[in-house]
Protein backbone atom coordinates (compact mmCIF):
# COMPACT_ATOMS: atom_id res chain seq x y z
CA UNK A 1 -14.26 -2.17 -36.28
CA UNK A 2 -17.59 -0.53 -35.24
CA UNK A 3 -17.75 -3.35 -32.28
CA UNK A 4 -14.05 -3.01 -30.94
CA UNK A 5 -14.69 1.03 -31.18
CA UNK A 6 -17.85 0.46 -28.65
CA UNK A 7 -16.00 -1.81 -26.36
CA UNK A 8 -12.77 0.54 -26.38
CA UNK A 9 -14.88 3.35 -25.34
CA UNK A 10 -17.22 2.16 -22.96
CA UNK A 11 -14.32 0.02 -20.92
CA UNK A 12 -12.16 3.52 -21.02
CA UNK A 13 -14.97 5.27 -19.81
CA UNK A 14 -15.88 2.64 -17.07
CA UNK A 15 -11.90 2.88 -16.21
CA UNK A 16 -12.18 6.63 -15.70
CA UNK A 17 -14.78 6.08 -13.30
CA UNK A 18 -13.48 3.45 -11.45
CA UNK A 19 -10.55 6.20 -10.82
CA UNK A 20 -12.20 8.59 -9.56
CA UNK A 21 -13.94 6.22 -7.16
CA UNK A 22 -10.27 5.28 -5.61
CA UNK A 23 -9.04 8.73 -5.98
CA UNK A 24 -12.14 10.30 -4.04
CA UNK A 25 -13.55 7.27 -2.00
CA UNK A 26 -10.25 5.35 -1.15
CA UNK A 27 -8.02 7.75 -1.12
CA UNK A 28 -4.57 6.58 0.07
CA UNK A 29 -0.95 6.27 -0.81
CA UNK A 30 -1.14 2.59 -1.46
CA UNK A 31 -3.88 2.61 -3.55
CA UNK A 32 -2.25 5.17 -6.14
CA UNK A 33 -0.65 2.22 -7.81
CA UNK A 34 -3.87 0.95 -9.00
CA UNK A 35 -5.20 4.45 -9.48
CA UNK A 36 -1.87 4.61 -12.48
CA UNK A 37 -3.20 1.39 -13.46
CA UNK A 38 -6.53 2.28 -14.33
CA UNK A 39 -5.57 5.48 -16.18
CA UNK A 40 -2.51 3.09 -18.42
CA UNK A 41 -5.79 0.71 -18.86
CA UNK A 42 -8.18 3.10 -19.39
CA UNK A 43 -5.54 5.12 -22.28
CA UNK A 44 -4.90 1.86 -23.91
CA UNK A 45 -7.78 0.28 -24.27
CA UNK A 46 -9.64 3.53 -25.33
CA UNK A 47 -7.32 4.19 -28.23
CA UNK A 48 -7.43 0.94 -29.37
CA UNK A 49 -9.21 1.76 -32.36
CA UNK A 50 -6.85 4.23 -33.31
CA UNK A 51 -4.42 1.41 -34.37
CA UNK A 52 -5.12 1.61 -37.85
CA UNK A 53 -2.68 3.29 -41.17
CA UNK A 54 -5.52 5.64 -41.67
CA UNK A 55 -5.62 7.28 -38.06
CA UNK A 56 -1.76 6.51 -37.53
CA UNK A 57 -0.35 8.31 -41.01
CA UNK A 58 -2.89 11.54 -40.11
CA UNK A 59 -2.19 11.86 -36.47
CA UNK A 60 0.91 10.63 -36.03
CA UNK A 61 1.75 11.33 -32.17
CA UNK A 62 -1.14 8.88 -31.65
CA UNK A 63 2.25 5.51 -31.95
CA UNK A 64 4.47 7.33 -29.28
CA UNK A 65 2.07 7.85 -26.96
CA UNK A 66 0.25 4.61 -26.58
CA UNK A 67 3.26 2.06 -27.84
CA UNK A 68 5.21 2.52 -24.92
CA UNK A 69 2.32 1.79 -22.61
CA UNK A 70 2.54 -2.24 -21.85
CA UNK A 71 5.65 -1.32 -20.60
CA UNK A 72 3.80 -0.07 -17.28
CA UNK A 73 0.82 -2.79 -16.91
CA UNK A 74 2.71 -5.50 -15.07
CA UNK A 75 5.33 -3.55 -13.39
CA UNK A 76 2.11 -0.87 -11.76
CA UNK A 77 0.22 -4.81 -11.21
CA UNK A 78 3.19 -5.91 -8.73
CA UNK A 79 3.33 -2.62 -7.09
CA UNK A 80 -0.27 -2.50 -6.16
CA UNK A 81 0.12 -6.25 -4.77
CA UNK A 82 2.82 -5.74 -3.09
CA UNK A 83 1.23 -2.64 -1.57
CA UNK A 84 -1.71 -4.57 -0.36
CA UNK A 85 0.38 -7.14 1.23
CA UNK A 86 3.09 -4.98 2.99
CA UNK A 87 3.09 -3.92 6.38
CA UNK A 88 5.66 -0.93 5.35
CA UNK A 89 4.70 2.10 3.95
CA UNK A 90 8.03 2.44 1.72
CA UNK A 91 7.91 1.84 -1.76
CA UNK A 92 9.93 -0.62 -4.04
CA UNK A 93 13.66 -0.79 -3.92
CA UNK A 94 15.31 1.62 -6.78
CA UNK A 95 11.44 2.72 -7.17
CA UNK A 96 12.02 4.93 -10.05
CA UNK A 97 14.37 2.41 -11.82
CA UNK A 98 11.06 0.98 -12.50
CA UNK A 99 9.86 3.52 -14.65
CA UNK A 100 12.88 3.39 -16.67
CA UNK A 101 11.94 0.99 -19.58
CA UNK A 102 8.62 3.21 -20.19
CA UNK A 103 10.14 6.31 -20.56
CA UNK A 104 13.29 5.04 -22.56
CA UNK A 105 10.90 3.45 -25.21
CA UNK A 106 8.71 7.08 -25.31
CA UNK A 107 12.04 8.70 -26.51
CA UNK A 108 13.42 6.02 -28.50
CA UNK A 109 10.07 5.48 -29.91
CA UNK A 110 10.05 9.56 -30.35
CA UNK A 111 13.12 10.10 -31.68
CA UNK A 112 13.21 7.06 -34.45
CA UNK A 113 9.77 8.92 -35.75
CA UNK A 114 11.49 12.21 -35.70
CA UNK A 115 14.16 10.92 -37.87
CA UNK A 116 11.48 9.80 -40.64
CA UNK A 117 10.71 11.81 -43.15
CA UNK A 118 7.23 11.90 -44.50
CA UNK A 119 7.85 9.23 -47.10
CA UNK A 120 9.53 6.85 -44.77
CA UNK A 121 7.06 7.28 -41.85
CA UNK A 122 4.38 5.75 -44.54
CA UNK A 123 6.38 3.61 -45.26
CA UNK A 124 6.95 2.29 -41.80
CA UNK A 125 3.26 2.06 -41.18
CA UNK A 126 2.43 0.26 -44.05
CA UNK A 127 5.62 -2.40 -42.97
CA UNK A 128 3.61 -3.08 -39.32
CA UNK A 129 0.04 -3.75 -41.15
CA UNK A 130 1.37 -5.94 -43.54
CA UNK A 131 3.28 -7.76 -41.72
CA UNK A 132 6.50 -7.48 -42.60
CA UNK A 133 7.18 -4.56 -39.61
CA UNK A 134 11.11 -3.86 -38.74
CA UNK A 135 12.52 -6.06 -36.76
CA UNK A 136 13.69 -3.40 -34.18
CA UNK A 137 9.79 -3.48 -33.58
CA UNK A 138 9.56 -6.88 -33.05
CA UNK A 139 12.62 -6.43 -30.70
CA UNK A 140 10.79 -3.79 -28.54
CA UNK A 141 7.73 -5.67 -28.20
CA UNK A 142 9.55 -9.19 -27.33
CA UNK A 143 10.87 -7.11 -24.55
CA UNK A 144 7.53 -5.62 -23.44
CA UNK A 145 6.40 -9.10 -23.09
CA UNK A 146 9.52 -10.24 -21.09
CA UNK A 147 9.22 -8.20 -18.70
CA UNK A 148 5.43 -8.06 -18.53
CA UNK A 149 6.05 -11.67 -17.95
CA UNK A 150 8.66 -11.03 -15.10
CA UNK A 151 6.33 -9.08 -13.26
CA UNK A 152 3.40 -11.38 -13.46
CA UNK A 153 5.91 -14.07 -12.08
CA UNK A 154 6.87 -11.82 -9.14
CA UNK A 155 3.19 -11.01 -8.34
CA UNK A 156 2.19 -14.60 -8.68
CA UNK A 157 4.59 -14.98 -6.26
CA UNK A 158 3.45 -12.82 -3.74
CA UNK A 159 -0.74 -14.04 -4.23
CA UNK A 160 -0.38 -17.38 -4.24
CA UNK A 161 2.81 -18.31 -1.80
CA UNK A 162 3.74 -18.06 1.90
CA UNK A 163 3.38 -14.51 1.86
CA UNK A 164 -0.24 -14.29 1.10
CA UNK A 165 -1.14 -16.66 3.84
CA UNK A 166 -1.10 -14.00 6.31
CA UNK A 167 -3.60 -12.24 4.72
CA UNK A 168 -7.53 -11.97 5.03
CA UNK A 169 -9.76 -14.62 2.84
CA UNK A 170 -11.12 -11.51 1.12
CA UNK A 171 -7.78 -9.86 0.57
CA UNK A 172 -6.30 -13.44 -0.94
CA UNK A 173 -8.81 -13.67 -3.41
CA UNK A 174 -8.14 -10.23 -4.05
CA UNK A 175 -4.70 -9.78 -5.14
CA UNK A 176 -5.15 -13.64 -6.50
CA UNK A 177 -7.61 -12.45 -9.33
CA UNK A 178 -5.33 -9.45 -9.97
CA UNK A 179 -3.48 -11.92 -10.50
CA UNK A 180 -5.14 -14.59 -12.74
CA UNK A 181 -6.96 -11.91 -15.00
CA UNK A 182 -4.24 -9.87 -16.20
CA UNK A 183 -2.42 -12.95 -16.96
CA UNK A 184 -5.26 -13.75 -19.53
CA UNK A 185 -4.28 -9.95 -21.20
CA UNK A 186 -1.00 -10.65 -21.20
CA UNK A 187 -1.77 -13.73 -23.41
CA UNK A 188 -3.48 -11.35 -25.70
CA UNK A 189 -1.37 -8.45 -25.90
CA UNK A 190 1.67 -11.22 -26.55
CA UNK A 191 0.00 -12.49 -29.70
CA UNK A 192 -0.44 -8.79 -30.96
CA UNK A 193 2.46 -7.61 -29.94
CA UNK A 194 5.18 -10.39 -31.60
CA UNK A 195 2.81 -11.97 -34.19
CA UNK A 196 2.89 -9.34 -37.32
CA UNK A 197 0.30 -11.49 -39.10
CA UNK A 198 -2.02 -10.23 -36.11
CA UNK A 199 -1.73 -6.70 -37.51
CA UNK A 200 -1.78 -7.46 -40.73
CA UNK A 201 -5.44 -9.36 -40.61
CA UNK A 202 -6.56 -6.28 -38.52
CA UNK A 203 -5.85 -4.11 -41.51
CA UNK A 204 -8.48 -6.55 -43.49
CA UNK A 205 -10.94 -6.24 -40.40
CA UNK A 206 -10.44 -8.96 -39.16
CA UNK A 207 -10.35 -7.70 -35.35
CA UNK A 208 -10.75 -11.18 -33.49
CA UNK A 209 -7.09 -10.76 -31.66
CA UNK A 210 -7.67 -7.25 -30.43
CA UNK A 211 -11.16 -8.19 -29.68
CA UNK A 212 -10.42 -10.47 -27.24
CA UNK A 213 -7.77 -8.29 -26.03
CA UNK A 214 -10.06 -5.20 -25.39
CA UNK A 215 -12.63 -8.20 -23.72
CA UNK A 216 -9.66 -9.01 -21.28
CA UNK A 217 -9.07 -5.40 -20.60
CA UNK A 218 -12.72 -4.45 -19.97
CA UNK A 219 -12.79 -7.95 -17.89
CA UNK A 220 -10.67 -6.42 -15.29
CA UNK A 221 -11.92 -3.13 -14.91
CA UNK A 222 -15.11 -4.65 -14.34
CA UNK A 223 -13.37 -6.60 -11.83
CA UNK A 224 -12.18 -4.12 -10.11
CA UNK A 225 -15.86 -2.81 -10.30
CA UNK A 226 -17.25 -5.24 -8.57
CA UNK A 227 -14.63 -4.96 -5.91
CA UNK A 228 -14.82 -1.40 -5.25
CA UNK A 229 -19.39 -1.40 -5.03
CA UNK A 230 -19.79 -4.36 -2.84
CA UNK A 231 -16.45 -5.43 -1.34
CA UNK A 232 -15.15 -1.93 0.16
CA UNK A 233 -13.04 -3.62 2.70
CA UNK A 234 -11.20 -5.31 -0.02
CA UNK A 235 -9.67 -2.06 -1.50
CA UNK A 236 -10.14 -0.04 0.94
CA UNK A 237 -8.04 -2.05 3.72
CA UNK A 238 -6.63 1.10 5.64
CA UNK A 239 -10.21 3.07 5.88
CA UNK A 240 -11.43 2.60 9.36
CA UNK A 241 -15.44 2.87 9.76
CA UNK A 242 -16.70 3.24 13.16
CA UNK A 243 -19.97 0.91 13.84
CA UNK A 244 -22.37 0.36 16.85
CA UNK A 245 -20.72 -2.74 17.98
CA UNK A 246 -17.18 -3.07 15.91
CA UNK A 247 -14.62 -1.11 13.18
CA UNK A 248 -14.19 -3.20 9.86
CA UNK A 249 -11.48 -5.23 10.61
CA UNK A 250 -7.66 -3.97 9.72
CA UNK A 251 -5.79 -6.86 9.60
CA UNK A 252 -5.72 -10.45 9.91
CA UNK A 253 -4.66 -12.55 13.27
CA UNK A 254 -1.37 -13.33 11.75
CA UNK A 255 -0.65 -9.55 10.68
CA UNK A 256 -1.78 -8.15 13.96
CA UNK A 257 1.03 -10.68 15.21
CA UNK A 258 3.66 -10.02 12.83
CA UNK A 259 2.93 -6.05 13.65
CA UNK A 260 3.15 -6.79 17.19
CA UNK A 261 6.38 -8.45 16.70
CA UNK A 262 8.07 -5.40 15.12
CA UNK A 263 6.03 -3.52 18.15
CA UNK A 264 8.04 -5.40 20.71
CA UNK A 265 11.58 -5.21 18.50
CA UNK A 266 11.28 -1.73 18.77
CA UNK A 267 10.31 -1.20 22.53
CA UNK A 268 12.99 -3.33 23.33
CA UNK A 269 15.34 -0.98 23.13
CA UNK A 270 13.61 1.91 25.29
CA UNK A 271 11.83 4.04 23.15
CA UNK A 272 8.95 4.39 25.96
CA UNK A 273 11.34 6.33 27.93
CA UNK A 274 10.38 9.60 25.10
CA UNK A 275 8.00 11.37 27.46
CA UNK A 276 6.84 12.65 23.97
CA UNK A 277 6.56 9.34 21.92
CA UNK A 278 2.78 9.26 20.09
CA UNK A 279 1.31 6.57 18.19
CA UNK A 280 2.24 8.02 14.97
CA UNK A 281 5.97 8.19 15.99
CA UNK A 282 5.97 4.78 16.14
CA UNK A 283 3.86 3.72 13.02
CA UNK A 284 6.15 5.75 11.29
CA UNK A 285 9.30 3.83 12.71
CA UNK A 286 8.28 0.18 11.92
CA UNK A 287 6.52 1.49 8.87
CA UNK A 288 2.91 1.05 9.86
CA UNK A 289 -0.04 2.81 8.97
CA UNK A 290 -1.25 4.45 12.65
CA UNK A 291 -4.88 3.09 12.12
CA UNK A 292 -3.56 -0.52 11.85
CA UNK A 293 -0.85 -0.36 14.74
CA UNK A 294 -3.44 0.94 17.02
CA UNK A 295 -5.78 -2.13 15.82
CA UNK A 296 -2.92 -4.48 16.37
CA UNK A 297 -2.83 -3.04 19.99
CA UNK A 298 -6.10 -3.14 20.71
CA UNK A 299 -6.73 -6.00 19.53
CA UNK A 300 -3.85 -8.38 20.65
CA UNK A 301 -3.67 -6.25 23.89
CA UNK A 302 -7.01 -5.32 24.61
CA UNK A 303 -5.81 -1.88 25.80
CA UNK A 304 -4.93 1.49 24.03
CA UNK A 305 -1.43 2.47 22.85
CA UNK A 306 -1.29 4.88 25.57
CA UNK A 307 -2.23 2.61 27.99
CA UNK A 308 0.51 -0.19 26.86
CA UNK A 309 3.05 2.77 26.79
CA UNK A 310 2.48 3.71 30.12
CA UNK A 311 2.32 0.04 31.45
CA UNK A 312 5.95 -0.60 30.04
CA UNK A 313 6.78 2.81 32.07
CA UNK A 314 5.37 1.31 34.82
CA UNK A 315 7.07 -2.11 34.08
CA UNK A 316 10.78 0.24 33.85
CA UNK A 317 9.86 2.30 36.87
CA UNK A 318 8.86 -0.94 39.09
CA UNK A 319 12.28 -2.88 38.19
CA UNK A 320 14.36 0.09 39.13
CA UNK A 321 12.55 0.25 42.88
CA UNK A 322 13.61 -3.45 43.00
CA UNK A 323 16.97 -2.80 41.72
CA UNK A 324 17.28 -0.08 44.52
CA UNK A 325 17.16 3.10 42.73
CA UNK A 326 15.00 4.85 44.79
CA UNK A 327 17.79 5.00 47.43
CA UNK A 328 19.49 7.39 45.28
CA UNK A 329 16.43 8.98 43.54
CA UNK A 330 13.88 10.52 43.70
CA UNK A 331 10.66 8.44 42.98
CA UNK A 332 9.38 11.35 40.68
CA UNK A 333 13.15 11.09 38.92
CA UNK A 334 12.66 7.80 38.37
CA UNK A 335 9.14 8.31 36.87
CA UNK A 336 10.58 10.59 34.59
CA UNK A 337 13.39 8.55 33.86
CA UNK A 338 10.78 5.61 33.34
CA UNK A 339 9.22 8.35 30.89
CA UNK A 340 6.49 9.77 32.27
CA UNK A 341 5.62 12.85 30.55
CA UNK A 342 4.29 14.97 34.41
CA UNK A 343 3.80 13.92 37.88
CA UNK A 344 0.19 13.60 37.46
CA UNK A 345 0.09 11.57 34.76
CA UNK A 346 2.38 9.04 36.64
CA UNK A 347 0.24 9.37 40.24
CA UNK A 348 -2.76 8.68 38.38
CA UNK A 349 -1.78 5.62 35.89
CA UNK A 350 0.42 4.02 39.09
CA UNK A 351 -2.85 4.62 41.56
CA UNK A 352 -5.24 2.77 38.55
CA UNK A 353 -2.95 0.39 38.13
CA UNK A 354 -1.42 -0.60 41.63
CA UNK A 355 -4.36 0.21 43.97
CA UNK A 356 -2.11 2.45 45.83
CA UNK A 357 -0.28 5.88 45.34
CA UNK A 358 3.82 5.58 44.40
CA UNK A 359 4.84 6.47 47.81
CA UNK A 360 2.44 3.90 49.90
CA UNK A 361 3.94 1.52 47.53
CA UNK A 362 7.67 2.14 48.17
CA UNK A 363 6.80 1.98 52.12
CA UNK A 364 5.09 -1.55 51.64
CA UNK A 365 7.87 -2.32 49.13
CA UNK A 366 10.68 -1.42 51.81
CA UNK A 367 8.68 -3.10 54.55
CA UNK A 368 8.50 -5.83 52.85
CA UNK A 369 12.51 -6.05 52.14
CA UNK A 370 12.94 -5.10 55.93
């Protein structure tokens, strides 16, 4: 046991850390996901060697505190995933709904204790580590490794299929081995979990089982270790670090696409004519963080947002002078129609962009037509 105790402490302790690295280094909303991951991981595999009758019958709060636990790793795993692979900032449909099956087993778990008087809770204990534990036990962890299972499924899902092909090679491999390694503790925790005779050899110290369980644990938060001291960019996808000669690169050539795409879907329908539309507006609209729409821009555009705002203004104002509208208007109502926030603003973007002020251009414009 003295092994399993060293390896449950130093990978809890190495999990703490690793938190506060994301919470103070990569601090943002789609990284909190991994940030609850790491403080489930960190719990469970640090109170590992509590799961003994000895530690269990004197501090009993010890079973409904870590039991319910698994119930979180898989379902926390997806979320991250599909965090890192989403454009949107939104979180999952019926997002608390998620939550459900961890805090229904905490009270169930709480209250069937409750009910036990001293007798039967010893009882009880002694059932699970000789393994003949009730089968309402058995029931509740078949079901922790159903849907542990489910969510591995959906991640796989999202690492290793179409959708993952839009991302960076460094963000593939990524979410891939988030993928791969807690598979390999899901393995584990199954055999604990359902196999009684796995608890009952523990009781004899025989520890293999949880060994290799706290091994698999440790495994990732190493993992995620490595990932955090010499791959930054990997976690840290939405920090934006200014260099002599570029900025660490936000998305992929297919993402910058697909966010141009939703760009386009929403300009379509005139929101350039807000003379108070910002960058942020719109990131907020399609669901994109501002850093990466600006990217997108600038990168698939090779201009600023303000400058592509202003050039669909000018695009709006342009087609309205062909359309004859300035026969009826003024040209400074139409550049405020177009969506010009002030008169100077439009002078000075139509002069840099035309070679000519508005008003030379409408006289060539109606020359020409004449």
């Amino acid at each position: 046991m003295d092994y399993l105790t060293i390896l449950a402490a130093v990978g809890g302790f190495q999990g703490i850390i690793i938190l506060l690295s994301i919470l103070f280094r990569f601090r943002h909303r789609k990284n909190m996901p991994l940030a609850l991951l790491l403080v489930v991981f960190s719990l469970r595999l640090a109170t590992i060697p509590t799961w003994n009758p000895e530690i269990l019958l004197a501090y009993p709060w010890i079973y409904p505190l870590t039991a319910p636990l698994p119930f979180l790793f898989a379902f926390l795993l997806w979320w991250y995933i599909r965090e890192l692979t989403s454009d949107t900032m939104n979180p999952p449909q019926f997002f608390y709904i998620h939550f459900f099956p961890y805090f229904f087993e905490v009270i169930a778990i709480s209250c069937t204790l409750l009910k036990m008087d001293r007798g039967e809770y010893v009882l009880f204990i002694d059932s699970v580590f000789s393994g003949n534990p009730p089968l309402w036990l058995l029931v509740r962890n078949g079901c922790k490794v159903v849907l542990n299972i489910l969510y591995i499924v959906l991640s796989g899902r999202i690492a290793f299929e179409k959708k993952s092909k839009r991302l960076s090679n460094i963000k593939q491999l990524w979410v891939r081995t988030l993928v791969v390694v807690p598979f390999l503790i899901l393995l584990a925790f199954a055999y604990v979990a359902v196999v009684p005779s796995a608890t009952a050899l523990l009781s004899s110290k025989f520890i293999l089982p949880f060994f290799i369980l706290a091994i698999t644990m440790v495994l990732l938060i190493y993992i995620i270790s490595f990932f955090l001291l010499i791959m930054p960019p990997g976690i840290s996808i939405y920090q934006r670090k200014e260099h002599s000669e570029h900025s660490i690169l936000l998305c992929s050539e297919i993402e910058c696409k697909d966010i141009l795409d939703m760009l386009e879907q929403r300009f379509a329908g005139g929101v350039w004519q807000n003379p108070d539309l910002v960058l942020s507006d719109i990131a907020s609209e399609i669901n994109i963080h501002p850093n990466r729409l600006s990217y997108a821009i600038n990168h698939g555009y090779k201009v600023s947002f303000r400058c592509y705002l202003n050039s669909r203004r000018l695009e709006y104002f342009i087609s309205r002078l062909k359309n004859g509208a300035h026969k009826k208007q003024s040209l400074l109502d139409l550049a405020f129609e177009a969506g010009f926030p002030s008169k100077s603003t439009f002078n000075r973007f139509f002069r840099e962009k035309m070679g000519v002020s508005p008003s030379e251009y409408m006289h060539q414009f109606d020359s020409t037509i004449g």
